[in-house]
C-alpha atoms as a PDB file:
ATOM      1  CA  UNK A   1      58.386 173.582  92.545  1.00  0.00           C
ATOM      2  CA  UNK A   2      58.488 171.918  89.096  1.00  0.00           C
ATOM      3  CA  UNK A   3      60.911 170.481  87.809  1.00  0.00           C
ATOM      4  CA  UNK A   4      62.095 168.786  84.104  1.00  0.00           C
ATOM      5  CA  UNK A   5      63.985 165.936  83.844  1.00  0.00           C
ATOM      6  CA  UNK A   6      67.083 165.741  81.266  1.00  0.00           C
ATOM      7  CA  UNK A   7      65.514 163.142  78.795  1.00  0.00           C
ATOM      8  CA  UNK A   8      68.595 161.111  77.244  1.00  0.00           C
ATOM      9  CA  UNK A   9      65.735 158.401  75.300  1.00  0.00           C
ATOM     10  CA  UNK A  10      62.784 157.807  74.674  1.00  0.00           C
ATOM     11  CA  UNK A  11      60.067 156.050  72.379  1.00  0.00           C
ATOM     12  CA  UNK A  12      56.582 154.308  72.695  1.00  0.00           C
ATOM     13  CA  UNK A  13      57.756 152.267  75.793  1.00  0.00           C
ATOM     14  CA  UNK A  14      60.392 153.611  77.772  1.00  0.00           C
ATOM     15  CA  UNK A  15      61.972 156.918  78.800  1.00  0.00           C
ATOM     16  CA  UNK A  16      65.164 157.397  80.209  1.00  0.00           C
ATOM     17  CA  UNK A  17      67.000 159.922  82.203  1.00  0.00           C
ATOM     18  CA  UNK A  18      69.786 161.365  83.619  1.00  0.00           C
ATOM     19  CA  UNK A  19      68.414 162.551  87.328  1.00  0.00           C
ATOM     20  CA  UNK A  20      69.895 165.616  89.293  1.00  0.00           C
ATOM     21  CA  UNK A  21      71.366 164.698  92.829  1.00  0.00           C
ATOM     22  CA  UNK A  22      68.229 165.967  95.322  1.00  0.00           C
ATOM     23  CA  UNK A  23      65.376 165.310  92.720  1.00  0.00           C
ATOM     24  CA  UNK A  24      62.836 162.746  94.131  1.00  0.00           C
ATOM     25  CA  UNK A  25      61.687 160.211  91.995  1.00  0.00           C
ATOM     26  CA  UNK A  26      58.115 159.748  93.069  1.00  0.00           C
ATOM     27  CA  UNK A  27      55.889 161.859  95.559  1.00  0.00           C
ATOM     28  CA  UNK A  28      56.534 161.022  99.412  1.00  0.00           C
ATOM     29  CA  UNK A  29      55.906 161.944 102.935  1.00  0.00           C
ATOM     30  CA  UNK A  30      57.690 165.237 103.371  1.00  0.00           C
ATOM     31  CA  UNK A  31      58.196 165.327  99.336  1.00  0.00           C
ATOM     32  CA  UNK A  32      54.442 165.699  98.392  1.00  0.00           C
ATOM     33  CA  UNK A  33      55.327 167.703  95.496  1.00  0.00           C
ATOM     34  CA  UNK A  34      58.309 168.113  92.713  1.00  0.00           C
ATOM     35  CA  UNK A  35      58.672 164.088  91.660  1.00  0.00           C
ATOM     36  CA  UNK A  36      60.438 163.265  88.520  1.00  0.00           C
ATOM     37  CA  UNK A  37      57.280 161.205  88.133  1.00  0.00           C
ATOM     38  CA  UNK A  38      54.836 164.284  88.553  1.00  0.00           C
ATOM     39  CA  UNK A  39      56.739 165.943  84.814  1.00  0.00           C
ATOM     40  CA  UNK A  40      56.766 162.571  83.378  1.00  0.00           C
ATOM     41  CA  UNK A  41      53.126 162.249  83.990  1.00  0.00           C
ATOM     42  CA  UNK A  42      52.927 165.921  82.547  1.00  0.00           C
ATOM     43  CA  UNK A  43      54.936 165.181  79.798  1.00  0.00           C
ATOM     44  CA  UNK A  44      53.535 161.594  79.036  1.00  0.00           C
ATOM     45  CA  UNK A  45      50.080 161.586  80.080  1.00  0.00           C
ATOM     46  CA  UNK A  46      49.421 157.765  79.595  1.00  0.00           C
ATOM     47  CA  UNK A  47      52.297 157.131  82.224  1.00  0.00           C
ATOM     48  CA  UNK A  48      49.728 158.030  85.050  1.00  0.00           C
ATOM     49  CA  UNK A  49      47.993 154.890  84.330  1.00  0.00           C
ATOM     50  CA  UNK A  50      51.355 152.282  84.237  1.00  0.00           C
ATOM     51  CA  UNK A  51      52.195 150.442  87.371  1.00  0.00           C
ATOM     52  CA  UNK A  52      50.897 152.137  90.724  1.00  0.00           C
ATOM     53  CA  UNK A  53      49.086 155.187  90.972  1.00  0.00           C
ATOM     54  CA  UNK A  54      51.392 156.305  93.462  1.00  0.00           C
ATOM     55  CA  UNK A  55      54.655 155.893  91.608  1.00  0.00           C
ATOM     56  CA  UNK A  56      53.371 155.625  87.806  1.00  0.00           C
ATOM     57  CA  UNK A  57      56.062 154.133  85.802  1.00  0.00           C
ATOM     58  CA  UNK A  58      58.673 153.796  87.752  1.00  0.00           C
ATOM     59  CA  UNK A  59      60.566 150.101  87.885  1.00  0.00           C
ATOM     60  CA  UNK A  60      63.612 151.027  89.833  1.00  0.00           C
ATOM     61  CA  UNK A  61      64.834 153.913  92.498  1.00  0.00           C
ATOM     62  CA  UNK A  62      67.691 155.952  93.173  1.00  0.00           C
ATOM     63  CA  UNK A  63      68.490 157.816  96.499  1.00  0.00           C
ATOM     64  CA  UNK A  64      67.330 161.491  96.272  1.00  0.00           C
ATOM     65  CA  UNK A  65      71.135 162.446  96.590  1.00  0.00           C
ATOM     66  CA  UNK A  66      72.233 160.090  94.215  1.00  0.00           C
ATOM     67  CA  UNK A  67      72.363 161.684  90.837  1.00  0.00           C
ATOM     68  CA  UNK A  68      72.354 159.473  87.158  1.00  0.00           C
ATOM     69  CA  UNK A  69      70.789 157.074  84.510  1.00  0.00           C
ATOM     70  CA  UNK A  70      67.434 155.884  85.210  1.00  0.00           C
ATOM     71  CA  UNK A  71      65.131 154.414  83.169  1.00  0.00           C
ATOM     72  CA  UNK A  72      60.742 154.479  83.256  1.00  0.00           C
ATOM     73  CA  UNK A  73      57.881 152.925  81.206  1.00  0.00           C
ATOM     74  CA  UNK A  74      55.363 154.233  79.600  1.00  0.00           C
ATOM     75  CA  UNK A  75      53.239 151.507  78.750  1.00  0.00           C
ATOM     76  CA  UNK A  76      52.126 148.754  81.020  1.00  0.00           C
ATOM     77  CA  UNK A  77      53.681 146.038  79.008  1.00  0.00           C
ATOM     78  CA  UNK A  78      57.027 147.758  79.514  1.00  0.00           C
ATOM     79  CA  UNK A  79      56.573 148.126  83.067  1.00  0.00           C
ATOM     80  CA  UNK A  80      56.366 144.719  83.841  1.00  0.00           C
ATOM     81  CA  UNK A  81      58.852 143.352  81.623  1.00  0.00           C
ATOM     82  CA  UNK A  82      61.385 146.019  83.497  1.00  0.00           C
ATOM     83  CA  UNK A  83      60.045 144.962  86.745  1.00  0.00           C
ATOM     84  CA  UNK A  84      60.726 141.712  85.686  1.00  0.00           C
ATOM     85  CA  UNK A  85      64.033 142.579  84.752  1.00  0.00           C
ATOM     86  CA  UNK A  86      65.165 144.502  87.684  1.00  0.00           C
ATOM     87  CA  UNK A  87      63.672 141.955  90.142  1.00  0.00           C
ATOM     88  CA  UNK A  88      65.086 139.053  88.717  1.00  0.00           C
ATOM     89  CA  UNK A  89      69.006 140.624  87.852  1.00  0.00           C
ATOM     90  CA  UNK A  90      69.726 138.614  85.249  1.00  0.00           C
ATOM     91  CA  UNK A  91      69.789 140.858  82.426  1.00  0.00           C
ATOM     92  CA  UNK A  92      70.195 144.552  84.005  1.00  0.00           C
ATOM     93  CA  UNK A  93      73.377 145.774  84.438  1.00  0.00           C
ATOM     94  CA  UNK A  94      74.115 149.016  86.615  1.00  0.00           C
ATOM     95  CA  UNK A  95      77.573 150.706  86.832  1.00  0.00           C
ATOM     96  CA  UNK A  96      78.293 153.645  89.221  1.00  0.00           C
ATOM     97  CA  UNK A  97      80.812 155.965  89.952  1.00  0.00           C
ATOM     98  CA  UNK A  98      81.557 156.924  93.638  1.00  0.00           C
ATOM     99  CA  UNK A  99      84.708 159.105  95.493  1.00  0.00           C
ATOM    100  CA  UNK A 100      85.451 157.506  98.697  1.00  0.00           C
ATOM    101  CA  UNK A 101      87.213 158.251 101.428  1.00  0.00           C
ATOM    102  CA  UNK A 102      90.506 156.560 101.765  1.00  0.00           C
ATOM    103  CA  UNK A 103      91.738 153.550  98.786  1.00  0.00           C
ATOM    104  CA  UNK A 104      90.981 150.155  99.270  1.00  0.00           C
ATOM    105  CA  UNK A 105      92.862 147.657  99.861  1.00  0.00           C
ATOM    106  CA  UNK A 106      93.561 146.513  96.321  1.00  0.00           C
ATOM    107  CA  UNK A 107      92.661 147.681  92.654  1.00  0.00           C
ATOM    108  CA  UNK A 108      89.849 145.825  92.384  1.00  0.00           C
ATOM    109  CA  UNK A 109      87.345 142.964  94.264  1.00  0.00           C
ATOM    110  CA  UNK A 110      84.172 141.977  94.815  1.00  0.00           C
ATOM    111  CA  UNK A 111      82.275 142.291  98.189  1.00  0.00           C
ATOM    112  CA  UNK A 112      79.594 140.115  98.982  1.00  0.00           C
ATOM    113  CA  UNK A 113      78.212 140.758 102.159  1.00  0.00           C
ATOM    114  CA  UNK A 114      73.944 141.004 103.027  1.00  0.00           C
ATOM    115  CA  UNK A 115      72.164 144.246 103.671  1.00  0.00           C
ATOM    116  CA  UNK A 116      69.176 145.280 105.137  1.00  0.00           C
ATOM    117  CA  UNK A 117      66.326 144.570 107.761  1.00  0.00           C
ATOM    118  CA  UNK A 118      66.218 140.679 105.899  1.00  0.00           C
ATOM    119  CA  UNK A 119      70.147 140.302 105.204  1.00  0.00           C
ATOM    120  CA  UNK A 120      69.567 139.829 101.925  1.00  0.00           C
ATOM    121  CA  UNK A 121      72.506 138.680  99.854  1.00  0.00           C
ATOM    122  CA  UNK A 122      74.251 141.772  97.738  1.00  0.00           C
ATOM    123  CA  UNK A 123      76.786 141.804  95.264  1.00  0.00           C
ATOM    124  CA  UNK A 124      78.916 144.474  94.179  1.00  0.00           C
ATOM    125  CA  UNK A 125      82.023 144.643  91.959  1.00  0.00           C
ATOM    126  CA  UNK A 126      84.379 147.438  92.910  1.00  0.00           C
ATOM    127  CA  UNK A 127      87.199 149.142  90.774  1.00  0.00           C
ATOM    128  CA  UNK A 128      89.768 152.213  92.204  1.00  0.00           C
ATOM    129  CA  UNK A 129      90.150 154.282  89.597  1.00  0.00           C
ATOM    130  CA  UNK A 130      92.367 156.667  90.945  1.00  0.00           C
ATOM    131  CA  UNK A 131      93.261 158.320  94.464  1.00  0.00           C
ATOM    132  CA  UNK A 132      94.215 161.728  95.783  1.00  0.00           C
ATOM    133  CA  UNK A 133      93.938 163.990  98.842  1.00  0.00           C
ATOM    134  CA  UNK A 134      92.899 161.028 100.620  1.00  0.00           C
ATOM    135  CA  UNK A 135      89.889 159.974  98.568  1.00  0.00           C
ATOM    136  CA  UNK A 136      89.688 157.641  95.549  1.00  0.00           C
ATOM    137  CA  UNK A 137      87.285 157.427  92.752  1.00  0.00           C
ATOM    138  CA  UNK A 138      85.652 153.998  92.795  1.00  0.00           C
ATOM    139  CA  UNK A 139      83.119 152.050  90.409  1.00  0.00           C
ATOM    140  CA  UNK A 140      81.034 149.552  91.401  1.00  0.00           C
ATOM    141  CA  UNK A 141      79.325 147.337  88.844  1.00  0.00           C
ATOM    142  CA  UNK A 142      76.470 145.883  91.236  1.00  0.00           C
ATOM    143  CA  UNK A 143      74.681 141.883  90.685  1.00  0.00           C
ATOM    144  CA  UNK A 144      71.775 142.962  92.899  1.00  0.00           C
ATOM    145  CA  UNK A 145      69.569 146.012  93.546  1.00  0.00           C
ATOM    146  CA  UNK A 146      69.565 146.182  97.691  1.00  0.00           C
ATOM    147  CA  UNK A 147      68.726 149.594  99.241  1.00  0.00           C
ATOM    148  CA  UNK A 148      71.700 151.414 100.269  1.00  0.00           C
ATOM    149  CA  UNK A 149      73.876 148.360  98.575  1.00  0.00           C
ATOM    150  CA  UNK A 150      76.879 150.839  97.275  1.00  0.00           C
ATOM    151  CA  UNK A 151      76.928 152.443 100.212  1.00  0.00           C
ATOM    152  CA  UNK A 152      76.695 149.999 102.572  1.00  0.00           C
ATOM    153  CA  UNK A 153      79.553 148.330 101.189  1.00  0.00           C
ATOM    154  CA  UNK A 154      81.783 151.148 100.451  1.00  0.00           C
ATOM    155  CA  UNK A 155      81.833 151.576 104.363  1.00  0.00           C
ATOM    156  CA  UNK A 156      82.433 148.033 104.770  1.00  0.00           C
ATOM    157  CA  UNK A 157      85.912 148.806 102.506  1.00  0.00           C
ATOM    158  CA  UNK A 158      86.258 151.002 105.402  1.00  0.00           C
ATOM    159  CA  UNK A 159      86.068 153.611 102.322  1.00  0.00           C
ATOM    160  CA  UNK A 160      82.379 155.314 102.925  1.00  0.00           C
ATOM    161  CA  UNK A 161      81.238 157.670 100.550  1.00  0.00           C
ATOM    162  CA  UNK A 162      81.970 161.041 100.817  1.00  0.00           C
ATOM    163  CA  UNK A 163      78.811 163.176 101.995  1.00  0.00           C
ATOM    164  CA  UNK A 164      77.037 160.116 103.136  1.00  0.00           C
ATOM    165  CA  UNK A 165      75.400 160.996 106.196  1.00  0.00           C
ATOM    166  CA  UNK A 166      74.060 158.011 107.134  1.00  0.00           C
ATOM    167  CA  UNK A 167      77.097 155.479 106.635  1.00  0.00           C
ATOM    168  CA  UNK A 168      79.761 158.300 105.999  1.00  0.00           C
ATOM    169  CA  UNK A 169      82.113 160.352 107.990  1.00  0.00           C
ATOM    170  CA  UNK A 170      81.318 163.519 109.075  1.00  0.00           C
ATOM    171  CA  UNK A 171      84.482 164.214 110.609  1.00  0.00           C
ATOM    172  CA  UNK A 172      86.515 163.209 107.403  1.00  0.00           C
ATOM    173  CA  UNK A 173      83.662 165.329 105.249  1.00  0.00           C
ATOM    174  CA  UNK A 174      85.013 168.561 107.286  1.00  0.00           C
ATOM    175  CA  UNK A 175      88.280 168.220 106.606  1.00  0.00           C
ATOM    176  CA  UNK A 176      88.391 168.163 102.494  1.00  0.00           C
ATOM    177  CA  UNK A 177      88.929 170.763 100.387  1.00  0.00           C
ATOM    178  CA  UNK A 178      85.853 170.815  98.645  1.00  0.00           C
ATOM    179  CA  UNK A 179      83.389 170.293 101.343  1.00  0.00           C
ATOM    180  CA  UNK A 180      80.466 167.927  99.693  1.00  0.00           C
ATOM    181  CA  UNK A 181      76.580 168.893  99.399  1.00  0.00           C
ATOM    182  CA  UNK A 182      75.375 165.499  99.010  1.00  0.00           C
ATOM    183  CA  UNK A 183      76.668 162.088  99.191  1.00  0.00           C
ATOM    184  CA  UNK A 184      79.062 161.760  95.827  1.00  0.00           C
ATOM    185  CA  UNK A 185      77.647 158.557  94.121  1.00  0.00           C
ATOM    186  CA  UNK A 186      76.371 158.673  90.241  1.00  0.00           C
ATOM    187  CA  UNK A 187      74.658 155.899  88.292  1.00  0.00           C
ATOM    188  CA  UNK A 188      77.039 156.708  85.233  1.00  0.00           C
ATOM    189  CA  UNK A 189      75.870 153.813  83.203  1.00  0.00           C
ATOM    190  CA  UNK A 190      72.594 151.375  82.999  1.00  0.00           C
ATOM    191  CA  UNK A 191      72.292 148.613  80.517  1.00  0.00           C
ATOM    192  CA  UNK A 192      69.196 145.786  80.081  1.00  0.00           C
ATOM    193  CA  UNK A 193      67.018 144.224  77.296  1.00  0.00           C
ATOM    194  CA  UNK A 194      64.673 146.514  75.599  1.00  0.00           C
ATOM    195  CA  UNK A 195      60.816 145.432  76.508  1.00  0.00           C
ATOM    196  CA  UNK A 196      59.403 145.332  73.195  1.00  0.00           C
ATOM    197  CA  UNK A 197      62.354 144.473  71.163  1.00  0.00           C
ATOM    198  CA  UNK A 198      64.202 142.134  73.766  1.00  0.00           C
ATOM    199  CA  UNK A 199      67.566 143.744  72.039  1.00  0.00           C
ATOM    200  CA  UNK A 200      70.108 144.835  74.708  1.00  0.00           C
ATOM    201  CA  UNK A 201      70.141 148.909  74.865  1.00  0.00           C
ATOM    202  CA  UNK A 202      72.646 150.912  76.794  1.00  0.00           C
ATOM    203  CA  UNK A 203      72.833 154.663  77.927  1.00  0.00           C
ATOM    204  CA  UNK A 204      75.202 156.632  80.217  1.00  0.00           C
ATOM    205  CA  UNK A 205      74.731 160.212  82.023  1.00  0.00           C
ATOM    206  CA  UNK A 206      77.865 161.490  82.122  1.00  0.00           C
ATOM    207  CA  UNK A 207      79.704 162.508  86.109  1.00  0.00           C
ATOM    208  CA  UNK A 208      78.269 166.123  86.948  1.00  0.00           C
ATOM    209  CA  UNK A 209      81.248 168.129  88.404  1.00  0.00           C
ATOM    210  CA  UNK A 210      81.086 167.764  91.959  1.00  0.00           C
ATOM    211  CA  UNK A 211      82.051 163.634  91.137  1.00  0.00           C
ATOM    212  CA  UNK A 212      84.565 165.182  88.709  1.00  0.00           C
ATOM    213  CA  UNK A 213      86.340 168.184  90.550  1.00  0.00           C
ATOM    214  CA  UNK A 214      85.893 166.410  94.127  1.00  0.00           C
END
């Protein structure tokens, strides 16, 4: 099935979007077909030669249930100044909206705890931004890119995500009103220094309503 992404930018070097929750971003095993990549390359021809043939253009991931910004180059110049950017964390910053179940502990905090096969050390900045029901809408503002990072952490809160089957609650998924699809996290806003003109650009996808009405 094809698909087209919701464009919110783009020019000569970059092109940004704001991905649906279950839309792959590049082609994989089980997912040979229907990447975000596959209509850019339709779109923006030249993309199929930037980075690796297998995942042309693209310099960071999402989750396939996690919906929001995400940004891809189109030349290779851009693609390894982004690489560069993403790898290193210094200049990229990546905000994202998540309901939760339960509240934390406090308003706000930082958790810094490792994740992954190689404990690598992750940062993320949380921020309750309101509660009801039993669940809480939460942003984290995140210092590293780790796999699973948001996630990992919310459940170490003891807040998982909601619809997270992997680190979630099934049990506490059955018993909410709304009764989630996918796991209810959103990369609302995404922020690093243009690769051509080094100048600091900034674009948000707004919450679709499941994050909203949850």
């Amino acid at each position: 099935m094809r698909m087209k992404p919701h464009i919110i930018y783009e020019d000569e070097a970059i092109v940004v979007i704001d991905k649906d929750a279950g839309a792959i971003v590049h082609p994989a095993p089980g997912h040979e077909s229907g990447a975000i990549t596959d209509a850019l390359v339709r779109r923006f021809p030249q993309m199929a030669r930037v980075g690796s043939e297998e995942r042309p253009g693209v310099v960071h991931r999402l989750d396939m249930e996690t919906s929001g910004v995400m940004v891809f180059a189109k030349t290779q110049a851009a693609y390894l100044d982004l690489r560069r950017q993403f790898e290193s964390h210094d200049t990229v910053e990546k905000t994202y909206l998540a309901v939760v179940h339960g509240r934390p502990g406090q308003k706000s905090g930082t958790i810094d705890e490792p994740v992954g096969r190689d404990r690598l050390s992750a940062v993320s900045h949380w921020t309750t931004l309101g509660s009801h029901d039993g669940i809480s809408l939460v942003e984290f503002k995140i210092d590293t890119g780790r796999m699973h990072q948001i996630r990992i952490h919310a459940a170490a809160l003891g807040c998982p995500i909601v619809g997270d089957r992997t680190y979630g609650s099934a049990e506490k998924d059955r018993h909410l009103r709304r009764h989630p699809s996918r796991q209810l996290l959103h990369a609302v806003e995404l922020s690093f220094l243009h690769p051509v003109t080094h100048r600091r650009v900034t674009f948000a996808a707004p919450p679709p309503e499941d994050i909203i009405y949850a």
